[in-house]
PDB file of N, CA and C in Angstrom:
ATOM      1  N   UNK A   1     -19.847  15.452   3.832  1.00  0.00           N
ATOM      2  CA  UNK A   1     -20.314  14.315   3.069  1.00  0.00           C
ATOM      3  C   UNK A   1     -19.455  14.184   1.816  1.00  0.00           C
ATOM      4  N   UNK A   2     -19.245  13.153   1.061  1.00  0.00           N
ATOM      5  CA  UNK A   2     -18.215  12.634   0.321  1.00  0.00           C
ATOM      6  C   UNK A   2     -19.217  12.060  -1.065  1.00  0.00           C
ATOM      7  N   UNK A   3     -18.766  12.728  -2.261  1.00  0.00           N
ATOM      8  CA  UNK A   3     -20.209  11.794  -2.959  1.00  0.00           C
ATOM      9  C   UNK A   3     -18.630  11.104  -4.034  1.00  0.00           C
ATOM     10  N   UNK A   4     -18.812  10.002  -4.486  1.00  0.00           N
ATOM     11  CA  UNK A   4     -18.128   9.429  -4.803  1.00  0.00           C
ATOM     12  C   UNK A   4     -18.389   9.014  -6.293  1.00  0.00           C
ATOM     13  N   UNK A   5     -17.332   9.266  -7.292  1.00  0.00           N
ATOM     14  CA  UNK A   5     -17.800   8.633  -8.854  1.00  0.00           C
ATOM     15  C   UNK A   5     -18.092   6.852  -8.452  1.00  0.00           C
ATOM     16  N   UNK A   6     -19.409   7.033  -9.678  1.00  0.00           N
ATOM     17  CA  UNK A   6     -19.515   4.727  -9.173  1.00  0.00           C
ATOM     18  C   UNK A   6     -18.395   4.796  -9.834  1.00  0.00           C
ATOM     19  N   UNK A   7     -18.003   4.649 -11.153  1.00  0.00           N
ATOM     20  CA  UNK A   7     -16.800   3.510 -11.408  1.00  0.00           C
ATOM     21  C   UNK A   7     -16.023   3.332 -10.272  1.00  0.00           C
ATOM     22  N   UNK A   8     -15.009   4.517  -9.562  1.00  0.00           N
ATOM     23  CA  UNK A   8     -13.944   4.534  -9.087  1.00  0.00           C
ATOM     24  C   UNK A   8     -14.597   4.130  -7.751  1.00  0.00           C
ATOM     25  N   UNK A   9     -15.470   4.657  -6.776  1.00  0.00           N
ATOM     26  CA  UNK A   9     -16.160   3.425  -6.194  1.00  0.00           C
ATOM     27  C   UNK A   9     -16.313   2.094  -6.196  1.00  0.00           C
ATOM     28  N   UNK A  10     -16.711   1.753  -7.304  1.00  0.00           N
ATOM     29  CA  UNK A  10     -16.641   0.130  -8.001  1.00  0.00           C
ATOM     30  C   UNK A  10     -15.619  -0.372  -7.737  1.00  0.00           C
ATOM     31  N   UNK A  11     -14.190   0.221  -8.614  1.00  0.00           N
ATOM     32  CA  UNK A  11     -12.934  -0.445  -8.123  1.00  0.00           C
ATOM     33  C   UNK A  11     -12.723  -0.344  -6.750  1.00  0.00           C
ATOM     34  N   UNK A  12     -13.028   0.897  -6.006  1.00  0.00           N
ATOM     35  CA  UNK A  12     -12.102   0.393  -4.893  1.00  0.00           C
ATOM     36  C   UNK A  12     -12.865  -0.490  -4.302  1.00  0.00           C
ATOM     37  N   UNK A  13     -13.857  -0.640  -3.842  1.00  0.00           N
ATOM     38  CA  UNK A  13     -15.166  -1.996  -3.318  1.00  0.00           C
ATOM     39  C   UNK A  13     -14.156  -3.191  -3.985  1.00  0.00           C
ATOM     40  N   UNK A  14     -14.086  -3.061  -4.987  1.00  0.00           N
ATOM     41  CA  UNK A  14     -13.681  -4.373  -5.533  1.00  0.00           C
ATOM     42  C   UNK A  14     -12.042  -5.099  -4.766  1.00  0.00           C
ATOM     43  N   UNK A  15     -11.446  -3.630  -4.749  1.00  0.00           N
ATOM     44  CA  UNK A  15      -9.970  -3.916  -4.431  1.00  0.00           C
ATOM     45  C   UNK A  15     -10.234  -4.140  -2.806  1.00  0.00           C
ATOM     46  N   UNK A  16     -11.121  -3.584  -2.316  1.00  0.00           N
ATOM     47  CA  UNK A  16     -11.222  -4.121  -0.890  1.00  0.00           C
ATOM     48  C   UNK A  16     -11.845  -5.333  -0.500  1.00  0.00           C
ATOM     49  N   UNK A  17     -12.246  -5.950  -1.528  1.00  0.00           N
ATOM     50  CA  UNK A  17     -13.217  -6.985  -1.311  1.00  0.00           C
ATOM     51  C   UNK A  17     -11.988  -8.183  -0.990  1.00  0.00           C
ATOM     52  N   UNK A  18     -10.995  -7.945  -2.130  1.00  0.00           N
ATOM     53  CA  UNK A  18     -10.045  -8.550  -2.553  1.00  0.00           C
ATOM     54  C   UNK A  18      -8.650  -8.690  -1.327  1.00  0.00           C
ATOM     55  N   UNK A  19      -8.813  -7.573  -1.023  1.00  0.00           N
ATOM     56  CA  UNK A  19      -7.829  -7.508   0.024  1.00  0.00           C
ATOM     57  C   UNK A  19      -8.222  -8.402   1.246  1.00  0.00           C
ATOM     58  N   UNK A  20      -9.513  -8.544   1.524  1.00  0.00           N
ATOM     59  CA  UNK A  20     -10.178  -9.116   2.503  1.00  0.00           C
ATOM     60  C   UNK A  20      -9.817 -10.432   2.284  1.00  0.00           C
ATOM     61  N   UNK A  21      -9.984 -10.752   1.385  1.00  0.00           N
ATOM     62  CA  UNK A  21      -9.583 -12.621   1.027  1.00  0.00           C
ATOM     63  C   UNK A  21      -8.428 -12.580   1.491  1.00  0.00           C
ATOM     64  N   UNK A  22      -7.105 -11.762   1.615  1.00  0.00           N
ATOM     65  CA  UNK A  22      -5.899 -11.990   1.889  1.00  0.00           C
ATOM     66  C   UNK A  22      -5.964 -12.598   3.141  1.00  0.00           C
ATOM     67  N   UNK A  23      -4.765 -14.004   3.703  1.00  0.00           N
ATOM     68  CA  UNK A  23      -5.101 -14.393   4.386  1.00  0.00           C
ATOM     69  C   UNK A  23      -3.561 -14.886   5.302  1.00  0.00           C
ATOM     70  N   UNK A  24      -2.551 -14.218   4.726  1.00  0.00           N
ATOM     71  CA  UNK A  24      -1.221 -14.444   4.779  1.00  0.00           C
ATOM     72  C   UNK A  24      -0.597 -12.838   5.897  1.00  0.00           C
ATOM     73  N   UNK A  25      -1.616 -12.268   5.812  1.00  0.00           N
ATOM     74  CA  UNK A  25      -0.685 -10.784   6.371  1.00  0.00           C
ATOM     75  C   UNK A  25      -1.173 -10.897   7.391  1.00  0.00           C
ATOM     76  N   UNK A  26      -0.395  -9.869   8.500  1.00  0.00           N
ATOM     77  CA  UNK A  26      -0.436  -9.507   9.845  1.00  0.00           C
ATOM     78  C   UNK A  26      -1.032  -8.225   9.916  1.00  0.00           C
ATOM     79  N   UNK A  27      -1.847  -7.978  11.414  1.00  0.00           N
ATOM     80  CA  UNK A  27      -1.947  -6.844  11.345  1.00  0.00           C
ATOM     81  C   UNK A  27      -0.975  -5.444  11.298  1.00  0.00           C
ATOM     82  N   UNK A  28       0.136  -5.586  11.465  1.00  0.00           N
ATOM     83  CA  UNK A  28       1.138  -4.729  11.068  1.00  0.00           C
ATOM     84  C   UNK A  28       1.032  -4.483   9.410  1.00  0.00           C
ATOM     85  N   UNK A  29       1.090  -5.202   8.729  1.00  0.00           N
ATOM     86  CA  UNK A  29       0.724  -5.207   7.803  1.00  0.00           C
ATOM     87  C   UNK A  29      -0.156  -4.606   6.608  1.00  0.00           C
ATOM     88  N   UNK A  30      -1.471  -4.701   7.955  1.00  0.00           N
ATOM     89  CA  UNK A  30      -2.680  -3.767   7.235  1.00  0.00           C
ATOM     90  C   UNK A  30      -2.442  -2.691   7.977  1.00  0.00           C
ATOM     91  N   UNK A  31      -1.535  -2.720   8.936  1.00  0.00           N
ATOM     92  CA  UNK A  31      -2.012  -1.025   9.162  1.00  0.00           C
ATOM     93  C   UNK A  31      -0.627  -0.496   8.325  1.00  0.00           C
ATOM     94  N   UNK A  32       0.155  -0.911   7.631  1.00  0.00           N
ATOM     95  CA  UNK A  32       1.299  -0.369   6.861  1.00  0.00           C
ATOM     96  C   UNK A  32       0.184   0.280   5.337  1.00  0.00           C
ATOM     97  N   UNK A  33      -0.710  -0.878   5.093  1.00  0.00           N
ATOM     98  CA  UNK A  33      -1.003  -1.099   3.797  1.00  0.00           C
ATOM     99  C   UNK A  33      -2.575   0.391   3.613  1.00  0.00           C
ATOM    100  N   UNK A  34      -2.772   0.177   5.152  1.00  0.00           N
ATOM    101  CA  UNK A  34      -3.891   1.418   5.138  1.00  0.00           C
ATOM    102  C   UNK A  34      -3.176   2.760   5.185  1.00  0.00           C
ATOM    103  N   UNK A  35      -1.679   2.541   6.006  1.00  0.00           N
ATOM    104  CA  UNK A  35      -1.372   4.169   5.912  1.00  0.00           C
ATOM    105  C   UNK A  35      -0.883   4.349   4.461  1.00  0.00           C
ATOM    106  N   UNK A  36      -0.240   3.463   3.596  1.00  0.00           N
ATOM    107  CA  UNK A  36      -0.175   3.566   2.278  1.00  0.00           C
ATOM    108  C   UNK A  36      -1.177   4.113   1.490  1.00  0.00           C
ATOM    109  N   UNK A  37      -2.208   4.134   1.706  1.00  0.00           N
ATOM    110  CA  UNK A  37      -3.438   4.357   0.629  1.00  0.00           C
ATOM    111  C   UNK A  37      -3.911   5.598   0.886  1.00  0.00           C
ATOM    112  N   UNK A  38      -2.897   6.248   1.835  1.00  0.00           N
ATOM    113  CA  UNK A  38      -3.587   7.754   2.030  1.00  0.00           C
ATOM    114  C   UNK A  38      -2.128   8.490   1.029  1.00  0.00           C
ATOM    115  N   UNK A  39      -1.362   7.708   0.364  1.00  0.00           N
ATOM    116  CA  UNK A  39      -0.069   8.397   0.169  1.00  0.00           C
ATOM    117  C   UNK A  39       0.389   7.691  -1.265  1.00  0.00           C
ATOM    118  N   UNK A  40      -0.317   6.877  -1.973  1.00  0.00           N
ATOM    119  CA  UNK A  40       0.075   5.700  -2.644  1.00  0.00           C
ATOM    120  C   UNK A  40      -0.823   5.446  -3.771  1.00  0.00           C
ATOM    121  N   UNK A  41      -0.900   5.779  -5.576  1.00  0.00           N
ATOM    122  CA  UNK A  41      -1.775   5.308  -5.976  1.00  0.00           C
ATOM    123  C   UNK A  41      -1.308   3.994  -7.175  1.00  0.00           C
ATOM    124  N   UNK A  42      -2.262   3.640  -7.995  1.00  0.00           N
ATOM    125  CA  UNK A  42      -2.208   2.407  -8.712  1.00  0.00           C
ATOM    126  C   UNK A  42      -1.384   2.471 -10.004  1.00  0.00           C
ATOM    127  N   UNK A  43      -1.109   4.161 -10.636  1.00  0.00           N
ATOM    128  CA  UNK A  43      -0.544   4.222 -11.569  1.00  0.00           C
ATOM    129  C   UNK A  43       0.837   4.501 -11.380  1.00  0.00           C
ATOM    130  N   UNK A  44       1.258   5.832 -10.790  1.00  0.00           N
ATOM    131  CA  UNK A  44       2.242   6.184 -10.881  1.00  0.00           C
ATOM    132  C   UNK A  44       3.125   5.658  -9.233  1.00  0.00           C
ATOM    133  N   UNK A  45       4.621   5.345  -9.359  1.00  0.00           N
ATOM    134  CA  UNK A  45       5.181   4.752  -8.522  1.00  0.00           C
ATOM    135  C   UNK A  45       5.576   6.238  -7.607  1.00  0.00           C
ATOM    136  N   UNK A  46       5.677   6.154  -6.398  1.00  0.00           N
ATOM    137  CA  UNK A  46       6.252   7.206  -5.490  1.00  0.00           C
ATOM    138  C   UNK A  46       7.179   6.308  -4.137  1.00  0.00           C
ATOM    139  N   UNK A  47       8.053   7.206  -4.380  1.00  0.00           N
ATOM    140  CA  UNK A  47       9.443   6.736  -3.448  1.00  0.00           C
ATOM    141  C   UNK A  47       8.574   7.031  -1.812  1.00  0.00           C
ATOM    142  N   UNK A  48       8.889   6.149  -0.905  1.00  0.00           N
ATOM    143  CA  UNK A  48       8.120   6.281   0.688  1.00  0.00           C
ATOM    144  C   UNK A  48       9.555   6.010   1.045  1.00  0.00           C
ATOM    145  N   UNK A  49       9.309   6.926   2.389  1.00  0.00           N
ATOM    146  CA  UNK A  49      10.273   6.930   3.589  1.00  0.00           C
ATOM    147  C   UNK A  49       9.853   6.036   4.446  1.00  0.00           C
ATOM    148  N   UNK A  50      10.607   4.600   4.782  1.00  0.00           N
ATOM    149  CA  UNK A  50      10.540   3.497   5.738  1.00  0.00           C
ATOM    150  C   UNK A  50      10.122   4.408   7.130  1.00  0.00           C
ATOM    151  N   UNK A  51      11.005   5.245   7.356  1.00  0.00           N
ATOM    152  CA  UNK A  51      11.442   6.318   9.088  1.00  0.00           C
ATOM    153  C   UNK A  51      10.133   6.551   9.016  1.00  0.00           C
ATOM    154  N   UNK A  52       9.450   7.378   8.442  1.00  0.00           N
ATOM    155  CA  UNK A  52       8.449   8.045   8.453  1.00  0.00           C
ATOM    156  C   UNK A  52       7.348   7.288   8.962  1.00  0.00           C
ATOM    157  N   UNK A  53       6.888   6.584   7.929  1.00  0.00           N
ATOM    158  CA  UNK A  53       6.111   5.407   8.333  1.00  0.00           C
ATOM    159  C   UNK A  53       5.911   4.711   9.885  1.00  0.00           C
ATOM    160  N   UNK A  54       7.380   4.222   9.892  1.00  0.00           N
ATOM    161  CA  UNK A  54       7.692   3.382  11.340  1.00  0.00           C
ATOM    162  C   UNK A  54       7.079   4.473  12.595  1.00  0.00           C
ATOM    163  N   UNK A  55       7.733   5.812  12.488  1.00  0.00           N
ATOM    164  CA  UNK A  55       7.161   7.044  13.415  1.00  0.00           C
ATOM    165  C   UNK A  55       6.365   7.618  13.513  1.00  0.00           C
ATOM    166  N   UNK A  56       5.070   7.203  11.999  1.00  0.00           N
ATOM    167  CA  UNK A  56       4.045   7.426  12.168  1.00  0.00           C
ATOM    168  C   UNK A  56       2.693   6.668  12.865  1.00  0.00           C
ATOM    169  N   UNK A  57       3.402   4.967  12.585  1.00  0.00           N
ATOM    170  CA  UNK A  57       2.473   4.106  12.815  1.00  0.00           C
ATOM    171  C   UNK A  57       3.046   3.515  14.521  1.00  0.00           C
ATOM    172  N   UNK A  58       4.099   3.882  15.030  1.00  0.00           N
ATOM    173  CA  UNK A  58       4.970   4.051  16.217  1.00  0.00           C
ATOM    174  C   UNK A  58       5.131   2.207  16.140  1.00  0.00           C
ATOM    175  N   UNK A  59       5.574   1.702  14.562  1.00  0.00           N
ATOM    176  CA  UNK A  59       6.207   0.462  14.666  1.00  0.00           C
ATOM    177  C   UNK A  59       8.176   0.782  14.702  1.00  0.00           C
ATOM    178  N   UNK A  60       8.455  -0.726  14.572  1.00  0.00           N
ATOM    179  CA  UNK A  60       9.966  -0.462  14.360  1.00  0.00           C
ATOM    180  C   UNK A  60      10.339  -0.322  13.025  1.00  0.00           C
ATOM    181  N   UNK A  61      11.483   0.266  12.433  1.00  0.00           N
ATOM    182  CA  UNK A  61      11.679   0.208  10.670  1.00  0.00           C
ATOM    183  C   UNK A  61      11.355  -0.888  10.012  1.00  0.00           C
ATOM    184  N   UNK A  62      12.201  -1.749  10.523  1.00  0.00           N
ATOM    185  CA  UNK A  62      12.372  -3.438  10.398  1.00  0.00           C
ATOM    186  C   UNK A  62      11.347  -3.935   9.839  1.00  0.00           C
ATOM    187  N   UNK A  63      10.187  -3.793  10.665  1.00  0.00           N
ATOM    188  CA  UNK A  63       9.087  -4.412  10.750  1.00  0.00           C
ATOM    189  C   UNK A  63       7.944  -3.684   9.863  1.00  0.00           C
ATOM    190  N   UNK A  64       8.117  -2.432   9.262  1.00  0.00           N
ATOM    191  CA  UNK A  64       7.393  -1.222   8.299  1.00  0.00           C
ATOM    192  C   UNK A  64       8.268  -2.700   6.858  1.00  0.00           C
ATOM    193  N   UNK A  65       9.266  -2.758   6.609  1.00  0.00           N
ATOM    194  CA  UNK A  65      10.479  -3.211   5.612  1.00  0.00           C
ATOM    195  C   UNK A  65       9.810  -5.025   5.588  1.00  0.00           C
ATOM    196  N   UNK A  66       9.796  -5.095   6.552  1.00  0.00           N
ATOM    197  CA  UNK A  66       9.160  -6.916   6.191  1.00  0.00           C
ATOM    198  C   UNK A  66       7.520  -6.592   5.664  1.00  0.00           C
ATOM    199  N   UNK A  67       7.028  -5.524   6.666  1.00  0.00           N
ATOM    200  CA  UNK A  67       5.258  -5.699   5.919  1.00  0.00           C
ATOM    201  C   UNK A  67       5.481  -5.471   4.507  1.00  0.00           C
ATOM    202  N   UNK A  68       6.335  -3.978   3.905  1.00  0.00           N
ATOM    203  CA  UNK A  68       6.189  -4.013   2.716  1.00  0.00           C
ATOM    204  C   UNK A  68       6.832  -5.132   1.572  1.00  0.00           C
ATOM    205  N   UNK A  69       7.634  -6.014   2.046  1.00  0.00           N
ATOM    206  CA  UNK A  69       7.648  -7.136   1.577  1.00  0.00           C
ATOM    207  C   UNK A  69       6.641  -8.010   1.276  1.00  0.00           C
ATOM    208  N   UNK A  70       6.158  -8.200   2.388  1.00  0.00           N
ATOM    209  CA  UNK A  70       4.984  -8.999   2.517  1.00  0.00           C
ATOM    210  C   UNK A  70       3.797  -8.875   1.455  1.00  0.00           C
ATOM    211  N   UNK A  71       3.471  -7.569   1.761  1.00  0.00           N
ATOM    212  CA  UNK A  71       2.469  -6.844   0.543  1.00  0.00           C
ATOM    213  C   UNK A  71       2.696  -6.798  -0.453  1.00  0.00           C
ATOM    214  N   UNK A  72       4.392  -7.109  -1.457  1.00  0.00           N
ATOM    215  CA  UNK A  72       4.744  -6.897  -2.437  1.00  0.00           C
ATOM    216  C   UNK A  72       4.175  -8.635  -2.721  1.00  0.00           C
ATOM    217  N   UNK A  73       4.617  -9.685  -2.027  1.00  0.00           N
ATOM    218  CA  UNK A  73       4.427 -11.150  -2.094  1.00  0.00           C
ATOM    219  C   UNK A  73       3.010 -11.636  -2.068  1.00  0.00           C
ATOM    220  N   UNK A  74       1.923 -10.666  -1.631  1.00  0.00           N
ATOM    221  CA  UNK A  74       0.771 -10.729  -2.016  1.00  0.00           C
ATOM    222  C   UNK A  74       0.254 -10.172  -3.195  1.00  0.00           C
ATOM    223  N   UNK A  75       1.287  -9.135  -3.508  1.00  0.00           N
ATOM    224  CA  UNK A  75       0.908  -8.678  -5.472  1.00  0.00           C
ATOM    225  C   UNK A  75      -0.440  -7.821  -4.977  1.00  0.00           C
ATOM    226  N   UNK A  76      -0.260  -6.795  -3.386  1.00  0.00           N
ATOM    227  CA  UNK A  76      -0.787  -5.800  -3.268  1.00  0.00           C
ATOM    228  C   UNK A  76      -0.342  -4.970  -3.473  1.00  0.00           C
ATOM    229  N   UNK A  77       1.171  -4.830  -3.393  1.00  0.00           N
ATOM    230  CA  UNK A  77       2.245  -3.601  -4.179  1.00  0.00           C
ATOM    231  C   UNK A  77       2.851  -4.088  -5.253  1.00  0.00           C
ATOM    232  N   UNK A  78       3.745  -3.225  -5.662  1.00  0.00           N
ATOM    233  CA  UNK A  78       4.781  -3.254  -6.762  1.00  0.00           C
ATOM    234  C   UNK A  78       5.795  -2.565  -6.554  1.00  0.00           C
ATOM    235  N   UNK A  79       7.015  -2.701  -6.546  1.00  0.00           N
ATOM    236  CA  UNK A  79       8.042  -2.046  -6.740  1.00  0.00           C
ATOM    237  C   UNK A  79       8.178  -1.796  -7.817  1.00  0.00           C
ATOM    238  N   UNK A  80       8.774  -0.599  -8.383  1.00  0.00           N
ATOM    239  CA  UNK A  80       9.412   0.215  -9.785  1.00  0.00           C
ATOM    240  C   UNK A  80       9.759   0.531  -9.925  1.00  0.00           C
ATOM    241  N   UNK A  81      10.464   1.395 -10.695  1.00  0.00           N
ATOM    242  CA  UNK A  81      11.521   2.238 -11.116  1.00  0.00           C
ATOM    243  C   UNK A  81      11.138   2.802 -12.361  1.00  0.00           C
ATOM    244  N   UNK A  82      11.022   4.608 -12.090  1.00  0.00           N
ATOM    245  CA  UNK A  82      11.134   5.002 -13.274  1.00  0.00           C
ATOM    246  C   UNK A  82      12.231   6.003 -13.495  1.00  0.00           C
ATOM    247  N   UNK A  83      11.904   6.901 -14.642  1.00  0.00           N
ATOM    248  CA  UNK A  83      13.601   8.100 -14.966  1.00  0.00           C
ATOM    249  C   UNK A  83      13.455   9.039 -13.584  1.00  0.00           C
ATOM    250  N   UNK A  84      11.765   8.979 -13.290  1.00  0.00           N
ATOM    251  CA  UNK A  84      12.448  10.180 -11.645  1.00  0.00           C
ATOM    252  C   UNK A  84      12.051   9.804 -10.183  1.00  0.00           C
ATOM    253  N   UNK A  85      12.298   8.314 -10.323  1.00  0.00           N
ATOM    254  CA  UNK A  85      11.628   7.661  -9.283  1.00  0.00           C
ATOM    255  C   UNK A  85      12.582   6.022  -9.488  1.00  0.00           C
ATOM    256  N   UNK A  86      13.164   6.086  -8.103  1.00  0.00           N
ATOM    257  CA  UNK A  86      14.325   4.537  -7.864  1.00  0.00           C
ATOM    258  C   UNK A  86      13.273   4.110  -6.639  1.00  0.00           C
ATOM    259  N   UNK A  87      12.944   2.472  -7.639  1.00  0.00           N
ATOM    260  CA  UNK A  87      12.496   1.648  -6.016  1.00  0.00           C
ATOM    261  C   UNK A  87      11.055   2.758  -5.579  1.00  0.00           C
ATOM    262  N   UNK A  88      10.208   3.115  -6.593  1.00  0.00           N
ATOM    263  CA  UNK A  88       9.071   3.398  -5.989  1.00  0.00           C
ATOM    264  C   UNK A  88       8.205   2.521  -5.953  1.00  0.00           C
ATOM    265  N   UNK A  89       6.944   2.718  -4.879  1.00  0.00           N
ATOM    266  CA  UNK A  89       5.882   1.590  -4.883  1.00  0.00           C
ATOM    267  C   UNK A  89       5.121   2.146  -5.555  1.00  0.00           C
ATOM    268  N   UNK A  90       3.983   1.625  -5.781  1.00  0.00           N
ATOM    269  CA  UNK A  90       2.180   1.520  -6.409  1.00  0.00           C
ATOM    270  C   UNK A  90       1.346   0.540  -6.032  1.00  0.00           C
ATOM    271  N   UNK A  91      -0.085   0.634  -5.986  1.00  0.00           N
ATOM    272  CA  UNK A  91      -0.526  -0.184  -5.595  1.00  0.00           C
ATOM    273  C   UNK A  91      -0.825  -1.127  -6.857  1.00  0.00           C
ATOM    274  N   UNK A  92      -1.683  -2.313  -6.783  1.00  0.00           N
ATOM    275  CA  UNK A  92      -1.592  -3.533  -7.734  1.00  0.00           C
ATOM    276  C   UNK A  92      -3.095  -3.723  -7.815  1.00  0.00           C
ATOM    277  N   UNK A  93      -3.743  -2.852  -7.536  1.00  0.00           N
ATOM    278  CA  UNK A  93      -5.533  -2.937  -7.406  1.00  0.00           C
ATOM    279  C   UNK A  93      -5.967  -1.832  -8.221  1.00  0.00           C
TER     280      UNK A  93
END
């Protein structure tokens, strides 16, 4: 069993509520954006391996590289850059 703080509960309810309205993505997409959230948080940016992804979710690279586009154009990710991190994501929720 999982007991959960409310605030941080709160947000994520909220950020999922939100995601749900999205109405532009594919399911490739959400399943890019769900394996993200086991690996991915809102503050700090972390560099992801496209390969990995694609061989985890048994899509093509290509198509891992357009969802995370996609998700960046919905202002569900962010790209960044910091001093120990080039081109990392975060989430935007």
């Amino acid at each position: 069993m999982y007991i959960l703080h409310k605030t941080k509960a709160s947000v994520e309810i909220e950020a999922l509520q939100n995601i749900s309205k999205v109405d532009t993505l594919k399911s490739k997409d959400y399943r890019v954006l769900f394996h993200l959230m086991g690996h991915l948080d809102g503050r700090v940016p972390k560099e992801i391996n496209v390969k990995k992804i694609a061989n985890a979710l048994e899509l093509d690279k290509e198509d891992v590289k357009k969802s995370l586009v996609r998700l960046i154009g919905v202002e569900l990710l962010v790209m960044e850059s910091t001093d120990h991190v080039k081109d990392g994501y975060k989430f935007n929720f």
